[in-house]
Protein backbone atom coordinates (compact mmCIF):
# COMPACT_ATOMS: atom_id res chain seq x y z
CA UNK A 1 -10.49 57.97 -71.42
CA UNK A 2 -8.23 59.61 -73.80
CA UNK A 3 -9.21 62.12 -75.97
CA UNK A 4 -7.92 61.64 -79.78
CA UNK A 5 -7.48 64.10 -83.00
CA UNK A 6 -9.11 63.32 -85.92
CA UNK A 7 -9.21 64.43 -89.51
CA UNK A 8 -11.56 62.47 -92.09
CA UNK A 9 -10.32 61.36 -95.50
CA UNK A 10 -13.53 61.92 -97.69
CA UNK A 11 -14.10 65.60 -96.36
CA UNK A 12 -11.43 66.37 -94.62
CA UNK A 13 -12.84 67.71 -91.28
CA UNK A 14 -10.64 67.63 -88.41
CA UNK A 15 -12.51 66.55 -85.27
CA UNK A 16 -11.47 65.53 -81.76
CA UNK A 17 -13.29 62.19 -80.21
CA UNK A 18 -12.95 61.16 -76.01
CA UNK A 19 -13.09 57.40 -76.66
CA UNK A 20 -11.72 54.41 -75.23
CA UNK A 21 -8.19 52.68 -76.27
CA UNK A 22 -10.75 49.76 -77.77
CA UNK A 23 -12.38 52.00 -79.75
CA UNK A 24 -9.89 54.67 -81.40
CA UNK A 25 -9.95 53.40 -84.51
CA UNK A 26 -13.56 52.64 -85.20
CA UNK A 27 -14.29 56.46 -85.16
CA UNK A 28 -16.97 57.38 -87.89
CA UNK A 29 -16.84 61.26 -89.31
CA UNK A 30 -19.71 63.68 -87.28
CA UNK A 31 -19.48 65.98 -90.38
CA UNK A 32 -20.06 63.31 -93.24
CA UNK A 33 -20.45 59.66 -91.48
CA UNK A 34 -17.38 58.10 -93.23
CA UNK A 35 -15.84 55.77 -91.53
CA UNK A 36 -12.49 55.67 -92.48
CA UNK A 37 -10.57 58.74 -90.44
CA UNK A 38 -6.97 59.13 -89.54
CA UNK A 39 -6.28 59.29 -86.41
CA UNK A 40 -3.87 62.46 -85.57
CA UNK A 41 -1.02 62.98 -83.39
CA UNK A 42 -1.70 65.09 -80.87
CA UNK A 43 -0.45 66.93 -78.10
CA UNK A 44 -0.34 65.51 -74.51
CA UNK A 45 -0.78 67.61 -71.43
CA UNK A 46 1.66 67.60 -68.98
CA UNK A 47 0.92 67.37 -65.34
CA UNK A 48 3.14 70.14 -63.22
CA UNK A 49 4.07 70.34 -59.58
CA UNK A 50 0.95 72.62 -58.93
CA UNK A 51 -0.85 70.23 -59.58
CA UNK A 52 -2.29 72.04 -62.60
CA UNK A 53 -2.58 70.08 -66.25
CA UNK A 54 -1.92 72.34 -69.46
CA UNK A 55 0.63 73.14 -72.14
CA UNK A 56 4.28 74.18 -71.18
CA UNK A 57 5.27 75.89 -73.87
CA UNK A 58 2.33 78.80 -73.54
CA UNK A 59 2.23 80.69 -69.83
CA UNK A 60 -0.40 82.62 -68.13
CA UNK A 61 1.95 85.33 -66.88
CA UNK A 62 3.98 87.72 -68.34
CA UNK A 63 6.87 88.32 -66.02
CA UNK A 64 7.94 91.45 -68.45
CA UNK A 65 4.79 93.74 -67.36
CA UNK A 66 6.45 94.05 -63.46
CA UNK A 67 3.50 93.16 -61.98
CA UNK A 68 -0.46 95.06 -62.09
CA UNK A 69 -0.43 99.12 -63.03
């Protein structure tokens, strides 16, 4: 199941949800029960050749250190 970004119009929380496709819009508020929230664009992981899911933009390594001291 996908996981969604939400933020909630009557309090304004911002909240992420793991719900099904069926159910992404009927996604009350944890923080006030509303039940009208927007549902947010969010980022999508991308799946590398390691095998390894994550964001490509930010990196683990720093290859300007030159290795361990």
């Amino acid at each position: 199941m996908p996981m969604y970004e939400y933020r909630c119009s009557q309090c304004g929380a911002a909240f992420e949800k793991i719900v099904s496709f069926s159910q992404a819009d009927a996604v009350p508020c944890p923080q006030c029960g509303h039940t009208y929230v927007q549902r947010r664009i969010s980022q999508v992981a991308q799946r590398m050749n390691s095998g390894v899911t994550g964001n490509l933009s930010s990196s683990s390594c720093d290859s300007s250190t030159g290795g361990s001291t």
